[in-house]
Protein backbone atom coordinates (compact mmCIF):
# COMPACT_ATOMS: atom_id res chain seq x y z
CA UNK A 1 65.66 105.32 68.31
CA UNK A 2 65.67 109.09 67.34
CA UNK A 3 63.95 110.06 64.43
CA UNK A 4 65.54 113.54 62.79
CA UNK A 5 63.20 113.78 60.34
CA UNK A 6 59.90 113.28 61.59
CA UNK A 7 56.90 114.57 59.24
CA UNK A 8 53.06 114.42 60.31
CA UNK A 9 52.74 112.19 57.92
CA UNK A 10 54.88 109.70 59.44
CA UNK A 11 53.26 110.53 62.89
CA UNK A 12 50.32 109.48 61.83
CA UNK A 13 51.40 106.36 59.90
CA UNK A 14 53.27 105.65 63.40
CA UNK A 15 49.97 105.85 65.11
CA UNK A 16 48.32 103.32 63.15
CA UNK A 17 51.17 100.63 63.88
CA UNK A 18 51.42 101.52 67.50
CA UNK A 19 53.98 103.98 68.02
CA UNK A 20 53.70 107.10 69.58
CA UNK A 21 56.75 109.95 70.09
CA UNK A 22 57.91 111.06 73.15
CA UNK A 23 60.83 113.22 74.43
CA UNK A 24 62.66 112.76 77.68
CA UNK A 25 62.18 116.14 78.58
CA UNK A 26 60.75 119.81 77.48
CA UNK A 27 63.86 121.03 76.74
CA UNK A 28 65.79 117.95 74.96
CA UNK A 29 65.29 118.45 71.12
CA UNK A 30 65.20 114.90 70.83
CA UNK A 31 62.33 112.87 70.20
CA UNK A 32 62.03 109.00 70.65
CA UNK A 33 59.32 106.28 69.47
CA UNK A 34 57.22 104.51 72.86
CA UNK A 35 56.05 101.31 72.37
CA UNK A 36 54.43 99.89 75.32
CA UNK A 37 54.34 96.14 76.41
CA UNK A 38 51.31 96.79 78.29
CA UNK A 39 48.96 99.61 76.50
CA UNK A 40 46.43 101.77 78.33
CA UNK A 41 42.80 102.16 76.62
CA UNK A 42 39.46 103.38 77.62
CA UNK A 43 36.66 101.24 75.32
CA UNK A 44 33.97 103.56 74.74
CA UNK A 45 31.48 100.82 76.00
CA UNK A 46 32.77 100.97 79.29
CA UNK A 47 33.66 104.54 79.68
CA UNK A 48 32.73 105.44 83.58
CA UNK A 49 32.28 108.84 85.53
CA UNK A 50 33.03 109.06 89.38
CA UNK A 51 29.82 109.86 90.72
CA UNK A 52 31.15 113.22 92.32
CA UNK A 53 32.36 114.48 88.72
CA UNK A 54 29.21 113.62 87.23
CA UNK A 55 27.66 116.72 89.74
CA UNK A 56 30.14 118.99 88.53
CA UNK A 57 29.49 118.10 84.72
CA UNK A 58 25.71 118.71 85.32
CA UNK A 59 26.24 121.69 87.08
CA UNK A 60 27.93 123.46 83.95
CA UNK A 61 31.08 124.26 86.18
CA UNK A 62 32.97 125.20 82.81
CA UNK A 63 32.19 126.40 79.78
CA UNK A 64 33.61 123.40 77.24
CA UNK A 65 34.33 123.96 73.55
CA UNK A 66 36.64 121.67 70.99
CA UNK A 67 39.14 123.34 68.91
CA UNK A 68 38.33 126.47 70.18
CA UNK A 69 42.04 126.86 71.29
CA UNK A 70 44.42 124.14 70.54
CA UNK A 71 47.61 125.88 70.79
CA UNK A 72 46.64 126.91 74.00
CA UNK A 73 46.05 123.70 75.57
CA UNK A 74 49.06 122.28 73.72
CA UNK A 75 50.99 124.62 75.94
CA UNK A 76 49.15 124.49 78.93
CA UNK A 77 49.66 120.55 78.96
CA UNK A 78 53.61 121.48 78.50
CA UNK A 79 53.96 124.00 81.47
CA UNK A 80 55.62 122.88 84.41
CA UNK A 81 53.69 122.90 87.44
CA UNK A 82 54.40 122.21 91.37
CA UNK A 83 52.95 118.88 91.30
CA UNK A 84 54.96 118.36 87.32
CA UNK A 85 58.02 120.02 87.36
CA UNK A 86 58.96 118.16 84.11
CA UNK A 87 56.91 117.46 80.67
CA UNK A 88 58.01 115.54 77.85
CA UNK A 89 56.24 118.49 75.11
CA UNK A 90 59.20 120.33 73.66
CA UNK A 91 58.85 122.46 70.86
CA UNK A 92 59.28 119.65 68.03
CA UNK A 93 55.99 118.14 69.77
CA UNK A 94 54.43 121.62 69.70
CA UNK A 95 55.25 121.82 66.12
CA UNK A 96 53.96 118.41 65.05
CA UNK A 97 50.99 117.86 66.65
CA UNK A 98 49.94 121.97 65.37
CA UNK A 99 50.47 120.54 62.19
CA UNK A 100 48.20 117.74 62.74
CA UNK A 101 45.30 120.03 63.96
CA UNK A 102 45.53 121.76 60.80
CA UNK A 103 45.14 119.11 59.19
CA UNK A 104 42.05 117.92 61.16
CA UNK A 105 43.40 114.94 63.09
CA UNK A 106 45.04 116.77 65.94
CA UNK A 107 41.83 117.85 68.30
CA UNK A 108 41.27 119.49 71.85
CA UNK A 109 38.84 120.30 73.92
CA UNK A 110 38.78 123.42 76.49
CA UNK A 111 37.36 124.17 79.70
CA UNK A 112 36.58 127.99 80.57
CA UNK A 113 35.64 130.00 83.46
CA UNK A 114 35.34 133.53 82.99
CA UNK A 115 36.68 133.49 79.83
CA UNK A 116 40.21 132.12 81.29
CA UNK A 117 41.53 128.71 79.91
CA UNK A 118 41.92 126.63 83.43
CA UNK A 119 41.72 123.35 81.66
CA UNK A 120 41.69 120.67 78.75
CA UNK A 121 43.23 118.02 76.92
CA UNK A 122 44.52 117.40 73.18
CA UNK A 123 45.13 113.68 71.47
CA UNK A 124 45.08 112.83 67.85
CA UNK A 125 41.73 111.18 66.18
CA UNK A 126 42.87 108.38 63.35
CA UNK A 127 39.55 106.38 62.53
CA UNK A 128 38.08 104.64 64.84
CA UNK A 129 40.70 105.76 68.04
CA UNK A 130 41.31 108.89 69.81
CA UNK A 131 45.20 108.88 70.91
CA UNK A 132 44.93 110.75 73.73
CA UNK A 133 48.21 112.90 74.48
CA UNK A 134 48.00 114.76 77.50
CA UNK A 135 45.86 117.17 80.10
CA UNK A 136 46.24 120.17 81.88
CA UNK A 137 43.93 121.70 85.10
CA UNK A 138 44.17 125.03 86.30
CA UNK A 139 41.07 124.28 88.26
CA UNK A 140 39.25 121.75 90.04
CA UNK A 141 38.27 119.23 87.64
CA UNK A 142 38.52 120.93 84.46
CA UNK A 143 40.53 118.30 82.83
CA UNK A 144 38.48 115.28 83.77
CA UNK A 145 35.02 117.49 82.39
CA UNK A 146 36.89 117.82 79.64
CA UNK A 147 37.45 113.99 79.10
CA UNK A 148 33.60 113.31 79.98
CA UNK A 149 32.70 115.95 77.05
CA UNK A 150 35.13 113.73 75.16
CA UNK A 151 34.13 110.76 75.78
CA UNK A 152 30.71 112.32 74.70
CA UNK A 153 31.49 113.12 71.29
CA UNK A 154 33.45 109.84 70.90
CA UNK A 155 30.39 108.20 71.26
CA UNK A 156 28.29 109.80 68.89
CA UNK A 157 30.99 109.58 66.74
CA UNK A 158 31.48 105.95 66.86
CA UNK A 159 34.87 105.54 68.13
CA UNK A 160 35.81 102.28 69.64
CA UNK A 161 38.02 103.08 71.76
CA UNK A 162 40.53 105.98 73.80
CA UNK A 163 44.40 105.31 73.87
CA UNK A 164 45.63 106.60 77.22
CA UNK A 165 48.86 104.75 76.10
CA UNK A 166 49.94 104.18 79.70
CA UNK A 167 47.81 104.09 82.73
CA UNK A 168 47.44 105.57 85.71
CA UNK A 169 44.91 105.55 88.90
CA UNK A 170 43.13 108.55 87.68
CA UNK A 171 42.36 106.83 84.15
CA UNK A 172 41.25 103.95 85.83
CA UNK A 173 38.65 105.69 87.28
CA UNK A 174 37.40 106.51 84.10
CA UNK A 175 36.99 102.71 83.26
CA UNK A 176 40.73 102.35 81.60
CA UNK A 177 42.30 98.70 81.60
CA UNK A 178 45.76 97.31 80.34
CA UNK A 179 46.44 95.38 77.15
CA UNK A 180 49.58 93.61 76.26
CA UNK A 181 51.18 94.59 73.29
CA UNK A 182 50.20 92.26 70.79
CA UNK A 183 46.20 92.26 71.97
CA UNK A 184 46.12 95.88 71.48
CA UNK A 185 47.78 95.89 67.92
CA UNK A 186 44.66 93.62 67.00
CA UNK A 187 42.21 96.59 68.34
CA UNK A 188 43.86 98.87 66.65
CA UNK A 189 43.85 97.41 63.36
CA UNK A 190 39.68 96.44 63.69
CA UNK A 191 39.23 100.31 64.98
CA UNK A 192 41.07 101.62 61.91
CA UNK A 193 38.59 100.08 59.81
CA UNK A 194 35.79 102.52 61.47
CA UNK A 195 34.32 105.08 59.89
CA UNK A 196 34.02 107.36 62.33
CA UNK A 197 33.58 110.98 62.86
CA UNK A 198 35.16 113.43 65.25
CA UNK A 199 32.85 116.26 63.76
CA UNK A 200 29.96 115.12 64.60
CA UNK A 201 27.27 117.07 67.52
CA UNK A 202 26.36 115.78 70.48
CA UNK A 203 23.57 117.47 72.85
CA UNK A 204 22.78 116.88 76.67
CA UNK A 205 20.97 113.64 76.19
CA UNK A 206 24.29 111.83 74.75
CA UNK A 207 26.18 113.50 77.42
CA UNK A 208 24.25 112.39 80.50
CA UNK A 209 24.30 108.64 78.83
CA UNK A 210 27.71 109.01 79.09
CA UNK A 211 27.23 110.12 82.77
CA UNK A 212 25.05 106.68 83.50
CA UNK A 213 26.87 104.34 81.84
């Protein structure tokens, strides 16, 4: 079903039933609600790193910051590359989910090197769940370091859980697992009852639990 008149408001109201927008392409104006039979999530309990990653997250490959440059990941994420030739961010996506960063629920995190963007990820934090939209590398790694920082945060913040909303090999990795439909409404719901807190610091101890869990 389209939806011409689409407010953050109503994103975020969508979010907490379920429903997430998508369009079929970058350059279709349209927009159209997703509602999975079979929902990807990453509990924060069993949140894993590839051994090989964890290396490159000790070694400080990147520089990683949060919100340092949203609009720039938002647009990285939509770019068509070789192995992506099409994205589903168009500019009503662009437009929505920069309102909901200045609002303080749409978040991302960056990775640097040299002071060039090569990397992140943006998603939308309601609660006690970070909807994780989409992720971008222009370097080895860069996006799954900035998942790991992340998942970090998430932690100390007392999230319950990541929506990947579908999954893939690479997310399984990462200790994601598929929920039917009605299963995952019932997480959602008890997650929305957190009180959690995307603002919160974390240091290098809460980081390198995340790297042994």
């Amino acid at each position: 079903m389209e939806m011409p008149d689409l407010t953050p408001d109503m994103l975020l109201r969508a979010y907490s039933i379920g429903v997430f927008p998508m369009a079929e392409d970058r350059d279709d104006p349209e927009l159209v609600w997703v509602d999975p039979r079979m929902r990807g999530i990453i509990p924060m309990s069993k949140f894993h790193v590839p051994r090989r990653l964890r290396r490159t997250v000790r070694n400080d490959t990147f520089e990683v910051t949060f919100d340092r440059d949203f609009a720039g990941v938002i647009e990285g994420c939509a770019e068509a590359t070789e192995g992506r030739p099409r994205t589903w961010i168009n500019s009503r996506i662009v437009d929505l989910y920069t309102s909901l960063h200045f609002k303080g629920h749409g978040h991302s995190v960056e990775c640097w090197q040299d002071g060039d963007l090569v990397g992140g990820l943006y998603g939308i934090s309601l609660k006690g769940v970070f909807f994780g939209e989409s992720m971008f590398s222009r370097a080895t790694d860069a996006s799954k370091v900035a998942l790991v920082h992340l998942a970090a945060k998430l932690s100390v913040g007392g999230y319950a859980f990541i929506d990947t909303q579908f999954i893939t090999k690479h997310l399984s990795r990462f200790g994601a697992i598929e929920v039917p439909r009605n299963e995952y409404r019932g997480l959602l719901a008890a997650a929305l009852k957190f009180d959690s807190e995307f603002g919160v610091e974390y240091d290098a101890g809460d980081l390198e639990a995340i790297l042994q869990q």
